[in-house]
C-alpha atoms as a PDB file:
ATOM      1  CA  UNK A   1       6.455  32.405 -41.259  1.00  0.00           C
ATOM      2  CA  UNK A   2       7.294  31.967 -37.001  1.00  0.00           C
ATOM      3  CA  UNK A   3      10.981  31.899 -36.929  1.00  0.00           C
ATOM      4  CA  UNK A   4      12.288  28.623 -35.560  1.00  0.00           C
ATOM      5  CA  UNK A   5      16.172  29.271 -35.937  1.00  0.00           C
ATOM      6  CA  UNK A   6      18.602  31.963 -37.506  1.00  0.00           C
ATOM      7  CA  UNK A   7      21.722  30.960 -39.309  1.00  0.00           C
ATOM      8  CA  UNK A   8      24.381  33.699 -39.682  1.00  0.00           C
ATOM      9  CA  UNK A   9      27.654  33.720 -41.612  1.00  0.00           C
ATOM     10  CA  UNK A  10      30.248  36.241 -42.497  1.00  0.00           C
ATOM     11  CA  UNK A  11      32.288  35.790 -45.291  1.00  0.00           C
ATOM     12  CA  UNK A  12      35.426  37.717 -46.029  1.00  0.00           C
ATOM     13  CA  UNK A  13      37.220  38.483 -49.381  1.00  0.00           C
ATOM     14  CA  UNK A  14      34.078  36.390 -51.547  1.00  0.00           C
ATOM     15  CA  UNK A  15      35.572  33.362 -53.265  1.00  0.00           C
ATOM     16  CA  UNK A  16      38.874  33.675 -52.147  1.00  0.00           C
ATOM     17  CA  UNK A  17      38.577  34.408 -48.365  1.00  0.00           C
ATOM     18  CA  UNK A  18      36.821  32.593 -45.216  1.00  0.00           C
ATOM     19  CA  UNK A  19      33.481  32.444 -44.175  1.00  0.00           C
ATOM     20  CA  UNK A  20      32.662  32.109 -40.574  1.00  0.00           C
ATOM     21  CA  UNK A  21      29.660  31.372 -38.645  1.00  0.00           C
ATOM     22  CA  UNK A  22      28.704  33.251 -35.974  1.00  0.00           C
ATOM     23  CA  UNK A  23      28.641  30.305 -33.044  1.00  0.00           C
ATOM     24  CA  UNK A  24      32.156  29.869 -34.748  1.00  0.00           C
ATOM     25  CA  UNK A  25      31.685  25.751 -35.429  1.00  0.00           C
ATOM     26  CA  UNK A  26      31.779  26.434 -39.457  1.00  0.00           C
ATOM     27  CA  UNK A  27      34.790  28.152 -39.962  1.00  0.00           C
ATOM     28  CA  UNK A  28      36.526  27.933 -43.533  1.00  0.00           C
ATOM     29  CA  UNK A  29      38.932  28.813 -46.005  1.00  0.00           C
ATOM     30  CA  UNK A  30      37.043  29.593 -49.154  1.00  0.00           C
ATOM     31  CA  UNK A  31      38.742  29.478 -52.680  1.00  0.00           C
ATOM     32  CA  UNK A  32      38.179  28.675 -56.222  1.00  0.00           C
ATOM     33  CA  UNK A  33      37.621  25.581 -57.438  1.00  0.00           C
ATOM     34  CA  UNK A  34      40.929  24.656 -60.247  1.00  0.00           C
ATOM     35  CA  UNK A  35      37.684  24.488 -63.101  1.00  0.00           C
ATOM     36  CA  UNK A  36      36.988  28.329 -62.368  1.00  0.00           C
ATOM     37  CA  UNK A  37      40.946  28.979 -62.765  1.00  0.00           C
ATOM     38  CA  UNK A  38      41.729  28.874 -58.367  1.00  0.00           C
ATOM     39  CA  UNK A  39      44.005  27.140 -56.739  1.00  0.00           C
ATOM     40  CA  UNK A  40      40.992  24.527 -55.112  1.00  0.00           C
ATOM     41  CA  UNK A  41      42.937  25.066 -51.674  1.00  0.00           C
ATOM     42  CA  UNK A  42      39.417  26.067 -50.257  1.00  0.00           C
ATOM     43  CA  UNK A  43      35.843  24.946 -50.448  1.00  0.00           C
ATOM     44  CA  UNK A  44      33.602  27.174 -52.228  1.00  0.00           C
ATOM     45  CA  UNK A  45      29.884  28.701 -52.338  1.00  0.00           C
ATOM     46  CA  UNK A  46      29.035  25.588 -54.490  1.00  0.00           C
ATOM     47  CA  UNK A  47      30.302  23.028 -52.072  1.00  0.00           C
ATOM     48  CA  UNK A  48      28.411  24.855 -48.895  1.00  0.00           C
ATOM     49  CA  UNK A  49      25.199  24.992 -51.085  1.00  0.00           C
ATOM     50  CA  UNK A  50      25.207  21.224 -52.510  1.00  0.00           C
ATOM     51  CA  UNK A  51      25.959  20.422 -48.498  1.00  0.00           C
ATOM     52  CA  UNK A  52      23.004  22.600 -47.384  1.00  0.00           C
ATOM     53  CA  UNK A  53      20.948  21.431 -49.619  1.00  0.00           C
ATOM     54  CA  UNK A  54      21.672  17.473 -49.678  1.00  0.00           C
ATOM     55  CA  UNK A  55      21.073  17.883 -46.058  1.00  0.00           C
ATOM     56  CA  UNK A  56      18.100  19.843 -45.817  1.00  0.00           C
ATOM     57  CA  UNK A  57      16.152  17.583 -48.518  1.00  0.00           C
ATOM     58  CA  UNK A  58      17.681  14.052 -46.470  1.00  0.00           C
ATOM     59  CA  UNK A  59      15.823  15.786 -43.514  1.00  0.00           C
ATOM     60  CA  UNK A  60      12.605  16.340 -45.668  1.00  0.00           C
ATOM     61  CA  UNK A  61      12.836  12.861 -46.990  1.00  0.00           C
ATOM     62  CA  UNK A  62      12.448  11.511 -43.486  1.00  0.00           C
ATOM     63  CA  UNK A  63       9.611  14.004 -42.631  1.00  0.00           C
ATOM     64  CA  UNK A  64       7.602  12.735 -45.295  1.00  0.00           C
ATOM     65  CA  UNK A  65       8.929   8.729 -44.756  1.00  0.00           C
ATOM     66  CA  UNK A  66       7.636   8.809 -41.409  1.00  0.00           C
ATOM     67  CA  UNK A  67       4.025  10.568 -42.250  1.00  0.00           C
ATOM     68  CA  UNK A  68       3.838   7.893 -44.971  1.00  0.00           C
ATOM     69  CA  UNK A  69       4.640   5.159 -42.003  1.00  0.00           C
ATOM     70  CA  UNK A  70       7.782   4.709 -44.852  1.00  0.00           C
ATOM     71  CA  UNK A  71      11.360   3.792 -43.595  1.00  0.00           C
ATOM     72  CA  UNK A  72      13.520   6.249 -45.217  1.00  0.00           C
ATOM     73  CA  UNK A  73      16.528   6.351 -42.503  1.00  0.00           C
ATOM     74  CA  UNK A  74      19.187   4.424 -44.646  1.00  0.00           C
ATOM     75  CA  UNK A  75      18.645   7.112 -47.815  1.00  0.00           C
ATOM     76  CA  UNK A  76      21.022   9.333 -49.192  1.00  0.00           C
ATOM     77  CA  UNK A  77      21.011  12.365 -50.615  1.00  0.00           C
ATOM     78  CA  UNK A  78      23.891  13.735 -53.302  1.00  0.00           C
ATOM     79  CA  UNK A  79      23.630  17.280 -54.277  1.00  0.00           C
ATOM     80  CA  UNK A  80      25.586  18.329 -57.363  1.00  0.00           C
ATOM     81  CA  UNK A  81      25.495  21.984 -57.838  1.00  0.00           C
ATOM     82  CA  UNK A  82      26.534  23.536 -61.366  1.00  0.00           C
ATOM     83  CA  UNK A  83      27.296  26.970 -61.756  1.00  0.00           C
ATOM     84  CA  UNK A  84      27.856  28.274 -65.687  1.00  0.00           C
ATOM     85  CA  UNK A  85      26.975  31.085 -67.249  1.00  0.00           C
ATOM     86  CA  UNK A  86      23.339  32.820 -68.666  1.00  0.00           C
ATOM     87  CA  UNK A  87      21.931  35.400 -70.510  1.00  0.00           C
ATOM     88  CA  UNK A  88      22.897  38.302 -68.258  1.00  0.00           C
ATOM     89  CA  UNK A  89      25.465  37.039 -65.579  1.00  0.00           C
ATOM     90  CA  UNK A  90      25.953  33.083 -63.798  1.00  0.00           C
ATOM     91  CA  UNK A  91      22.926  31.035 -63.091  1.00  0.00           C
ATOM     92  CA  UNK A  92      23.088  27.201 -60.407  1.00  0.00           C
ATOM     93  CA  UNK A  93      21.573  24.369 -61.598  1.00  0.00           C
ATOM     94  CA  UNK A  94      20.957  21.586 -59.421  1.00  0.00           C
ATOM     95  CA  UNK A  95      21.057  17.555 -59.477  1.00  0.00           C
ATOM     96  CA  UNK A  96      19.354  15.709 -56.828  1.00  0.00           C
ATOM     97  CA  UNK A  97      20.351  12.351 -56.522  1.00  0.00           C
ATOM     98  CA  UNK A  98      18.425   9.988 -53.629  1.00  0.00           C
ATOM     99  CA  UNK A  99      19.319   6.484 -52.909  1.00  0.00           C
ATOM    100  CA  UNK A 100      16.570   4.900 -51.503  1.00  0.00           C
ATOM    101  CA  UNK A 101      16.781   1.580 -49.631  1.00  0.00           C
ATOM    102  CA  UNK A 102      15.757  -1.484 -51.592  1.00  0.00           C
ATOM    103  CA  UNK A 103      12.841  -2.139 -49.342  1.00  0.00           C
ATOM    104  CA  UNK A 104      10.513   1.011 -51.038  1.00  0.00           C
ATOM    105  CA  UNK A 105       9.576   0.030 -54.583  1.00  0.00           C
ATOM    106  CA  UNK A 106       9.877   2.577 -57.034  1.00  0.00           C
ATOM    107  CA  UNK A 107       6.720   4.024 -57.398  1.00  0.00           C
ATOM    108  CA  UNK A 108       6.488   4.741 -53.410  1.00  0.00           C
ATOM    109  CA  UNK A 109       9.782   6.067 -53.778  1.00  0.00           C
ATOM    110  CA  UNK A 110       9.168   8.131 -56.903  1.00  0.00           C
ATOM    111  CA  UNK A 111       6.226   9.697 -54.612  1.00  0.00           C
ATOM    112  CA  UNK A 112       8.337   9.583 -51.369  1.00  0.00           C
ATOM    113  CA  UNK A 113      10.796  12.215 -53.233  1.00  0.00           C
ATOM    114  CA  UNK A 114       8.342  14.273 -54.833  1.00  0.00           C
ATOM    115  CA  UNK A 115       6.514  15.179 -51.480  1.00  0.00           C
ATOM    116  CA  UNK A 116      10.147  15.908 -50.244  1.00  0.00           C
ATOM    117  CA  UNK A 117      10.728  18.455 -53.109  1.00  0.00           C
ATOM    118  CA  UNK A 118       7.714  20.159 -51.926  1.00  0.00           C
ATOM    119  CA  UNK A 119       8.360  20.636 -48.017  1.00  0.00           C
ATOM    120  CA  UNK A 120      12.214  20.779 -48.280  1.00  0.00           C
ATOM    121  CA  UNK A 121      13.063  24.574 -47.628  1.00  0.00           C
ATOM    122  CA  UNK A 122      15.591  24.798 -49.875  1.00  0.00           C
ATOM    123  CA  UNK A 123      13.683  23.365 -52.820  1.00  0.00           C
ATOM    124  CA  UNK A 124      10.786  26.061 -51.858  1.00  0.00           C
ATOM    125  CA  UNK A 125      13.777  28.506 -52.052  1.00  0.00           C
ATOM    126  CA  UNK A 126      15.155  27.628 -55.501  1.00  0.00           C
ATOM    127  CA  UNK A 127      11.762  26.876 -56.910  1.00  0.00           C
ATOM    128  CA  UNK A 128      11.388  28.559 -59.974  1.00  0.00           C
ATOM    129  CA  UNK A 129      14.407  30.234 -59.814  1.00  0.00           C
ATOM    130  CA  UNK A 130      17.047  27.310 -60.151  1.00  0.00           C
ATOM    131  CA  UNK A 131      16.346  23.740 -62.496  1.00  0.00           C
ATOM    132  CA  UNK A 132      16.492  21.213 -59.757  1.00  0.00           C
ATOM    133  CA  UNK A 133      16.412  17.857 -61.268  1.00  0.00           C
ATOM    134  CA  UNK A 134      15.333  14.706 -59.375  1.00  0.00           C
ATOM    135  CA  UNK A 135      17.165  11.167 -59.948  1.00  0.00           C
ATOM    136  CA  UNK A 136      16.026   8.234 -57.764  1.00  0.00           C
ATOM    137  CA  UNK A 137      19.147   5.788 -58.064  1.00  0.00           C
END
């Protein structure tokens, strides 16, 4: 891999402290969400990650709508992250859910996201390691 950029974060006190990036322009109160027994006066890991990753596969979305000469600028991109329990400790599971404009009929957009879920970073990161499910709304 060439290195193109470097993200770096501190976080303080895990769930219940502040995490801080190092150019200072993320800078937030962290807590637990009421479900997991906090107070919710915070965002949390979960909320950062569904951000990231809604983001990061809108981006790939594009890359791929423009190589297919497809006009993907008006999509959206919902991440819902799930955290639960496993075997051994707490596993994420993740829902993709992309809104496609009308104008891309289904099958195009059923292939549009696909080739997304292969050059998005973060899918390439969770690949095999977290169930990412795909719903084209």
């Amino acid at each position: 891999m060439t290195p193109l950029y470097t993200a770096v974060a501190t976080a303080t006190h895990g769930r219940e402290g502040r995490a801080v990036s190092s150019d200072g322009l993320l800078d937030v109160n962290l807590a637990l969400p009421v479900a997991l027994g906090g107070n919710g006066q915070g965002t949390n890991p979960e909320q950062l990650f569904a951000a990231g990753y809604a983001a990061c596969f809108a981006s790939a979305l594009g890359l791929v709508g423009r190589e297919a000469k497809v006009d993907t600028s008006e999509a959206a991109v919902t991440a819902e992250v799930t955290i639960g329990k496993d075997e051994t400790s707490f596993a994420l599971s993740v829902v993709l859910r992309v809104e496609l404009p009308d104008a891309i009929d289904k099958a195009a957009g059923q292939a549009l996201v696909e080739a997304a879920h292969q050059v998005c970073p973060y899918s390439k990161a969770t690949r095999g390691n977290v169930a990412v499910e795909l719903v084209i709304e």
